[in-house]
Protein backbone atom coordinates (compact mmCIF):
# COMPACT_ATOMS: atom_id res chain seq x y z
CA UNK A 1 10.13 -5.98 15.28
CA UNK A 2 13.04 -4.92 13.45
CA UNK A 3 16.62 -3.04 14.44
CA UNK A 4 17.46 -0.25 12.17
CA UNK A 5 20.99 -1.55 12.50
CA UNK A 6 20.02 -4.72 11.10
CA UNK A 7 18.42 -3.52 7.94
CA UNK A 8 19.88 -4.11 4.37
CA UNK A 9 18.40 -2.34 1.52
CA UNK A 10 17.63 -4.29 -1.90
CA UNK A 11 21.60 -4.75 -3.39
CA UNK A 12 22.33 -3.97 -7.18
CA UNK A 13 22.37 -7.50 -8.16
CA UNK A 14 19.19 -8.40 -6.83
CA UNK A 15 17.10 -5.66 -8.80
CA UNK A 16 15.88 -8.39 -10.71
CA UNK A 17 14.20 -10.61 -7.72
CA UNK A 18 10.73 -9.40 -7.78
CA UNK A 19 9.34 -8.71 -4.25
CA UNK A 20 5.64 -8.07 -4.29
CA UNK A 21 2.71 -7.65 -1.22
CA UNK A 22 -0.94 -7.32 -0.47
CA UNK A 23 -1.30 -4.92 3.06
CA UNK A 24 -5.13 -4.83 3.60
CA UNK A 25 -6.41 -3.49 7.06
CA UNK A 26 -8.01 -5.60 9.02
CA UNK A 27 -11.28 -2.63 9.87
CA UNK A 28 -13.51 -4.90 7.68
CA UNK A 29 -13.89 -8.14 5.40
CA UNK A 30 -12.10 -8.37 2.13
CA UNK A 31 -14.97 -7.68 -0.66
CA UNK A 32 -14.57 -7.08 -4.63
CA UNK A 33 -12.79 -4.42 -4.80
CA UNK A 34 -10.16 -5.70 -2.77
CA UNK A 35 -9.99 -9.18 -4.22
CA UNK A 36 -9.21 -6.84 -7.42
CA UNK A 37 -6.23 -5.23 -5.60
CA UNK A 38 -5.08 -8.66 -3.92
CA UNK A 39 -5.34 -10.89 -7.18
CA UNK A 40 -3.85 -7.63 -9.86
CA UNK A 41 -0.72 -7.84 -7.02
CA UNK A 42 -0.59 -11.75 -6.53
CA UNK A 43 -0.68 -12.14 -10.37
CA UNK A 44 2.25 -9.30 -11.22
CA UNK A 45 4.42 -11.41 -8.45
CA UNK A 46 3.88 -14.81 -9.35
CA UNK A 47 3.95 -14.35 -13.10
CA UNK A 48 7.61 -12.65 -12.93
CA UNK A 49 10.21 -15.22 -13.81
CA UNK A 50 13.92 -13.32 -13.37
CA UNK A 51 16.83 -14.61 -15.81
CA UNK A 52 17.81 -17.76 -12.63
CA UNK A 53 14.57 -19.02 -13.05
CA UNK A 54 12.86 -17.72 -9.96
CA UNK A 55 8.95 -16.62 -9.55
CA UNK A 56 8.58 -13.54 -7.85
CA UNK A 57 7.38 -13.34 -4.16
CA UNK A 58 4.32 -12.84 -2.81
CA UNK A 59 3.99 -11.03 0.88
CA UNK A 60 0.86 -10.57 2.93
CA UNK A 61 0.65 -7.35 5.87
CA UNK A 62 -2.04 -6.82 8.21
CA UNK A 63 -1.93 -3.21 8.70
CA UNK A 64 -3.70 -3.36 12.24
CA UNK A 65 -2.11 -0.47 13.61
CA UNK A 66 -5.26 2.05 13.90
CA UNK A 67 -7.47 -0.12 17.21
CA UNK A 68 -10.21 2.16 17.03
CA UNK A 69 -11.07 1.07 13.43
CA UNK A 70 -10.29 -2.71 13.68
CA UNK A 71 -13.14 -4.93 13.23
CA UNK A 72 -12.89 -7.84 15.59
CA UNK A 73 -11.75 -10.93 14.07
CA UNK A 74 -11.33 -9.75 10.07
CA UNK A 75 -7.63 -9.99 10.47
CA UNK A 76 -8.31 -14.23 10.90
CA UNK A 77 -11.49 -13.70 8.13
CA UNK A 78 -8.58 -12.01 5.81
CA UNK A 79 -6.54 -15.03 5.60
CA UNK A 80 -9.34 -17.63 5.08
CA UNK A 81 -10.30 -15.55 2.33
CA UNK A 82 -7.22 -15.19 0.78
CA UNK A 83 -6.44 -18.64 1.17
CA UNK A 84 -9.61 -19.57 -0.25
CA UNK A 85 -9.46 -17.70 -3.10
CA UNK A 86 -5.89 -19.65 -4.06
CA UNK A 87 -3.94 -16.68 -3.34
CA UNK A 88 -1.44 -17.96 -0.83
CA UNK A 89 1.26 -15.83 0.58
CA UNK A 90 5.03 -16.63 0.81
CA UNK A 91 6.72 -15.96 4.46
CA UNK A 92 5.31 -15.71 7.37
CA UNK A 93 2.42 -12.77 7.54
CA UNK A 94 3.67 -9.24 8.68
CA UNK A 95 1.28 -7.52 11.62
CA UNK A 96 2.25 -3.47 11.68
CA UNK A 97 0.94 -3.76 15.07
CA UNK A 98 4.17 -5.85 16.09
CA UNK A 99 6.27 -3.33 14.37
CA UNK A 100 5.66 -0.47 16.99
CA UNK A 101 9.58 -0.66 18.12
CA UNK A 102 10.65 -0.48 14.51
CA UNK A 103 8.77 3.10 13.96
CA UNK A 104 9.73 4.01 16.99
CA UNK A 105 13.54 4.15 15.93
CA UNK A 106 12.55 5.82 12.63
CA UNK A 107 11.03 8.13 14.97
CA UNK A 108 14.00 8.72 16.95
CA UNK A 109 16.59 8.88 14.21
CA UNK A 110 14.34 11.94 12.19
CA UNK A 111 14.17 13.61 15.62
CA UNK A 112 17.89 13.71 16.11
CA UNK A 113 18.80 14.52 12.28
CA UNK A 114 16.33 17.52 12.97
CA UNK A 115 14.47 15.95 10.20
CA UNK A 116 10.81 16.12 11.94
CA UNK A 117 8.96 18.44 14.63
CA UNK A 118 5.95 18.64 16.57
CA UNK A 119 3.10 20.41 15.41
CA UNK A 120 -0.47 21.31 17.33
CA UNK A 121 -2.25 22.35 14.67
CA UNK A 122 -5.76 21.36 14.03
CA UNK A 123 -7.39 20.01 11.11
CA UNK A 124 -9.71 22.63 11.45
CA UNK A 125 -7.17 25.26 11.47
CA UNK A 126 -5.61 23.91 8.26
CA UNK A 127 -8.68 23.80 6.31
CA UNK A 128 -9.22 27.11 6.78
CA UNK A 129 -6.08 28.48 5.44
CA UNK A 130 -6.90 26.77 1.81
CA UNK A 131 -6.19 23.04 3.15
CA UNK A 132 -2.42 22.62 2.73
CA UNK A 133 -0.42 22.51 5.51
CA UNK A 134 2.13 26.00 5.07
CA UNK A 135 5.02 25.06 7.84
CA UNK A 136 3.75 27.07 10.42
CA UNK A 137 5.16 25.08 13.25
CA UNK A 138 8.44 23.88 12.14
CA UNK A 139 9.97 26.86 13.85
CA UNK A 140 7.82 27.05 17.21
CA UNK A 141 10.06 24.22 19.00
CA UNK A 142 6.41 22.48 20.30
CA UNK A 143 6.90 20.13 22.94
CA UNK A 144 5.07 16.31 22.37
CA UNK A 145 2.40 16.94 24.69
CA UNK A 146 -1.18 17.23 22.07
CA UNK A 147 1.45 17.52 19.31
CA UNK A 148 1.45 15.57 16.02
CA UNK A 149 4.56 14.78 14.45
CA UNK A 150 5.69 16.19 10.75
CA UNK A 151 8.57 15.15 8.70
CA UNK A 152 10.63 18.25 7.29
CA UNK A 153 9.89 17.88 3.51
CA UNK A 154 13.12 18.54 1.76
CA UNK A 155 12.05 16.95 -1.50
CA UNK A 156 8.38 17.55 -2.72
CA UNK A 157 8.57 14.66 -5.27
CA UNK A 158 5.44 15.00 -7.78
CA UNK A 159 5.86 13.02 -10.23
CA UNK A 160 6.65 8.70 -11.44
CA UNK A 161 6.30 6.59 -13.30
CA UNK A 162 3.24 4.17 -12.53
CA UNK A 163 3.34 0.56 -14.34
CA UNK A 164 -0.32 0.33 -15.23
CA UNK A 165 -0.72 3.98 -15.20
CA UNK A 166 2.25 5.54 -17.32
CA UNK A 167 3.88 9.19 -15.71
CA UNK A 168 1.35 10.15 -12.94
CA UNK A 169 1.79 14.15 -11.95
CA UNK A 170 0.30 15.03 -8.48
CA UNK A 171 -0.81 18.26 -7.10
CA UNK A 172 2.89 20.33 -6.02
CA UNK A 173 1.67 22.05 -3.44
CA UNK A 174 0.29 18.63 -1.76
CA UNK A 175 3.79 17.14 -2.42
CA UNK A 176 5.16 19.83 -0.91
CA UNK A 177 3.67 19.73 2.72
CA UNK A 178 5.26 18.40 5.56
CA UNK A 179 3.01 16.00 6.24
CA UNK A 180 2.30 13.86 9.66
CA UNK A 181 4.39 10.76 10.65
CA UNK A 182 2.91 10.48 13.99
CA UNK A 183 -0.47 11.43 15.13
CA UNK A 184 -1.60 13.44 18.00
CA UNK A 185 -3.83 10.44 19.58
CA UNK A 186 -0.07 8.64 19.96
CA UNK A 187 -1.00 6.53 16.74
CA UNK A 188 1.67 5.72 14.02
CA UNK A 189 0.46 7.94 10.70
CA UNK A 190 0.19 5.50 7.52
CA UNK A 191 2.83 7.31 5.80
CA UNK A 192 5.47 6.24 8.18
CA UNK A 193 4.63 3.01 8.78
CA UNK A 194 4.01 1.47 5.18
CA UNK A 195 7.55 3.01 4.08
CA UNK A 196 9.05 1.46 7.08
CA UNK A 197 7.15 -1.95 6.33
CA UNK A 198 7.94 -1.84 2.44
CA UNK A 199 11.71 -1.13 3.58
CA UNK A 200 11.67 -3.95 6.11
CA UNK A 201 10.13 -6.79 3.81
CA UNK A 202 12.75 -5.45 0.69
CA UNK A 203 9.39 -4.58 -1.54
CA UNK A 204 10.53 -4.38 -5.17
CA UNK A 205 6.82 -3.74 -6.33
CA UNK A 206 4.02 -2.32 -5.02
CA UNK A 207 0.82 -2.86 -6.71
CA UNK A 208 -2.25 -1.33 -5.57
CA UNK A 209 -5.72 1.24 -5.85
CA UNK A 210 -5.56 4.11 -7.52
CA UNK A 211 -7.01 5.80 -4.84
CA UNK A 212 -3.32 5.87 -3.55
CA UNK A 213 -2.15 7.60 -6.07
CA UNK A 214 -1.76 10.70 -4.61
CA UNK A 215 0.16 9.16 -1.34
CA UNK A 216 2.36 7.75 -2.94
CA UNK A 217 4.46 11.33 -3.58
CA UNK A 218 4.53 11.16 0.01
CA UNK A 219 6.16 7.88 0.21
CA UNK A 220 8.71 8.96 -2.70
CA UNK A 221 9.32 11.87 -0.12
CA UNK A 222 9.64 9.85 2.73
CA UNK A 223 12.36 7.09 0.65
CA UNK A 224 14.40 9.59 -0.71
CA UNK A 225 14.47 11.68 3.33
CA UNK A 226 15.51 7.74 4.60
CA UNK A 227 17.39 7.03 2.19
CA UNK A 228 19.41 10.09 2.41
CA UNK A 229 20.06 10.35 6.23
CA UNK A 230 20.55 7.04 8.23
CA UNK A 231 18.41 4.19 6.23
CA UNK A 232 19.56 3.33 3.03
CA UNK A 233 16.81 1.88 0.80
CA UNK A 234 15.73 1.03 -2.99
CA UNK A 235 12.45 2.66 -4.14
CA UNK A 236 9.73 0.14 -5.14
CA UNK A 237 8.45 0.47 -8.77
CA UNK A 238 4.79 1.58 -8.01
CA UNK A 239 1.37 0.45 -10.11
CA UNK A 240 -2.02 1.51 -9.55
CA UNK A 241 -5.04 -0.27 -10.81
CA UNK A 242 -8.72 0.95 -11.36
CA UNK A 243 -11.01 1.22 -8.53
CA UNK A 244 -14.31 -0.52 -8.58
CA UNK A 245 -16.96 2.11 -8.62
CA UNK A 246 -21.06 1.97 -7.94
CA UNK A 247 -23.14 3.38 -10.64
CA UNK A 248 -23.64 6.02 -7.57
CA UNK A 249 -20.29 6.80 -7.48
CA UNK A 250 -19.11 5.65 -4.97
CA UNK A 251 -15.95 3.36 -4.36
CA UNK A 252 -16.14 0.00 -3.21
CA UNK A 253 -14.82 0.19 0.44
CA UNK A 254 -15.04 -1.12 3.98
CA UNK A 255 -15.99 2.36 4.79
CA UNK A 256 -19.14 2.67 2.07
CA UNK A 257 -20.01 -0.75 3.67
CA UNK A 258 -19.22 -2.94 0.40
CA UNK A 259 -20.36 -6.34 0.69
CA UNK A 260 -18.02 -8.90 1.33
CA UNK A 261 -17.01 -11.46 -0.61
CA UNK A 262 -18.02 -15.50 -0.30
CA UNK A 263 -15.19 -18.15 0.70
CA UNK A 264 -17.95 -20.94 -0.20
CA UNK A 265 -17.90 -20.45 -3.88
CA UNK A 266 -14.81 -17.68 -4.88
CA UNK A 267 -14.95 -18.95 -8.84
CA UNK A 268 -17.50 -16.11 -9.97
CA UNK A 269 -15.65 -13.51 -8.12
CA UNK A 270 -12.39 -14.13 -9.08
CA UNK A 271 -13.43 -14.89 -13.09
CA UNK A 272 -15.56 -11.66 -12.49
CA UNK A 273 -12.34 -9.91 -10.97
CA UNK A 274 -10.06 -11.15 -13.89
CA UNK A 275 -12.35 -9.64 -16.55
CA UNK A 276 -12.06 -6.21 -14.51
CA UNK A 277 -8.44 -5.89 -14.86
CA UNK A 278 -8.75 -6.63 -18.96
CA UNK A 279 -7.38 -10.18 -18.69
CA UNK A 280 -10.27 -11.46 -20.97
CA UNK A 281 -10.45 -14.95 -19.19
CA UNK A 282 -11.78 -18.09 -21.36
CA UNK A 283 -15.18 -19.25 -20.74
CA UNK A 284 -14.19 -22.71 -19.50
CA UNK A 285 -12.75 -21.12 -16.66
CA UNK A 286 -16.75 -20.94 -15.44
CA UNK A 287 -16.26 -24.57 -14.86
CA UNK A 288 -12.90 -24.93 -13.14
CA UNK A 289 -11.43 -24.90 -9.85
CA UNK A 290 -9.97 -22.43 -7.84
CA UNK A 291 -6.15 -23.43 -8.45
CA UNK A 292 -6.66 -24.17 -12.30
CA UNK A 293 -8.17 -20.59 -12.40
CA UNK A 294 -5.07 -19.24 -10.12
CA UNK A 295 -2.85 -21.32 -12.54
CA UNK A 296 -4.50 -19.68 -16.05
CA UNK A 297 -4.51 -16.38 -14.74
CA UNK A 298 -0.48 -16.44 -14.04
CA UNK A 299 0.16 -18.42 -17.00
CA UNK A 300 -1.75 -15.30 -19.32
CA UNK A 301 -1.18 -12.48 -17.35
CA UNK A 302 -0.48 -9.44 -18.78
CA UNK A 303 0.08 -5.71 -17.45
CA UNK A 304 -0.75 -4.24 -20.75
CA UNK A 305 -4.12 -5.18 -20.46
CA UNK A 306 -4.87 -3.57 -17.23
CA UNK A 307 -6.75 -0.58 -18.29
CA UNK A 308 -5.24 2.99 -17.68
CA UNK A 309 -8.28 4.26 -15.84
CA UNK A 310 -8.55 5.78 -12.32
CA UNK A 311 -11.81 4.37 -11.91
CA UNK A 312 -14.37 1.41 -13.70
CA UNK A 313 -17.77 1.33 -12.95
CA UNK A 314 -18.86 -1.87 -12.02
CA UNK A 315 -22.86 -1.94 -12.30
């Protein structure tokens, strides 16, 4: 848990130590297409050497704050993988479910800045009217009962620059919605609590699917609002990789039941997984082990290479 008091924002002179993380949720096992996301951010970290001499950090977050979609036991399957797979973690592992205290200030503090409201409106309702959200109950003074929570939007940020992906422009009018921070089934919404997390840990880059691409406006949105009113903070530099998409389009996910991957023998996947993100690895990596592949793959890493895609297919 964390005390808003207590937080301290990146400072100047420490721009240049590079604080990366991985923040799977534990609603399934890790399988290809997040071993691609996991090893692109592990590598970016651990290959950044700053002007003292020191490697760039490594962070791991179990986002296990949505019960209803938690798979018993993957958040303790998550970290055997990861472990076996020679991507090992610096600190002690972050669990947003122990972070509820921490939101709940955020919470607080928007509420008395007038920077959020309560809304009742209905996904159904919305997608009638075209799909984006138009405002209609920032002025209706809700109460919290069967309310959602929205943060007033003051910014609309569109557009950055991605590290992999070059300037990435998103849809205004989605950037411009006051979109939830809380959800109506008493739930912390995503958006709130990975800014709050990213803040908390000091995340200098965030490196990640490209199917976030489009959240992370929101997240600018949600910095900047912080940032601005009672939490000073530093803005991560963002990167999006490919996603790993079936010949049938679709993406490799927890959700479209993608297998998961094998802790016996992780060599194959992680060569396979190193070829994805353009890092051409040498054939005598077939017969090596899991740290000399780890160690290659830092040693030759190179963001360049990634490819500029939204999507690869993988079959």
């Amino acid at each position: 848990m964390q005390n808003l008091h207590n937080m301290r924002p990146l400072e100047p002179n420490k721009a240049l130590q590079y604080r990366g993380r991985f923040a799977p949720s534990p609603s399934g096992l890790l399988h290809f297409g997040s071993l691609i996301a996991a090893l692109a951010s592990f590598l970016d970290a651990k290959a950044f050497v700053n002007a003292n001499g020191e490697q760039g950090k490594w962070l791991l977050r179990l986002e296990d704050i949505d019960p209803p979609r938690e798979q018993q036991g993957a958040s303790s399957a998550i970290l055997t993988t990861l472990a076996a797979f020679g991507l090992h973690w610096d600190e002690t592992e972050l669990y947003q479910s122990q972070q509820s205290q921490y939101y709940r200030e955020i919470l607080s503090s928007l509420t008395q800045q007038k920077l959020s409201y309560y809304c009742q409106c209905t996904r159904g309702q919305i997608k009638s009217i075209g799909g984006i959200y138009q405002g209609h109950c920032r002025s209706a003074n809700h109460q919290a009962s069967g309310c959602a929570i929205r943060l007033v939007n003051q910014y609309g940020l569109h557009k950055f620059n991605d590290i992999f992906q070059g300037e990435v422009v998103c849809d205004q009018a989605l950037a411009d919605e006051d979109f939830i921070i809380h959800r109506k089934d008493g739930l912390f919404a995503y958006q709130l609590a990975v800014v709050a997390d990213d803040i908390a840990q000091n995340i200098s880059h965030v490196v990640r699917g490209c199917d976030l691409l489009e959240p992370t406006a929101r997240q600018l949105t949600f910095y900047q609002t912080l940032n601005a009113s009672f939490l000073p903070c530093t803005t991560p530099q963002y990167g999006h990789i490919p996603l790993a998409i079936t010949r049938q389009g679709y993406k490799l996910s927890k959700q479209n039941k993608a297998p998961a991957i094998k802790n016996k023998k992780p060599q194959p996947a992680l060569i396979a997984a190193l070829a994805f993100l353009g890092q051409s690895p040498e054939p005598e990596l077939a017969g090596a082990s899991v740290a000399e592949i780890i160690q290659w793959a830092i040693k030759n890493w190179q963001r360049s290479r990634v490819p500029n895609k939204v999507e690869i297919n993988i079959d």
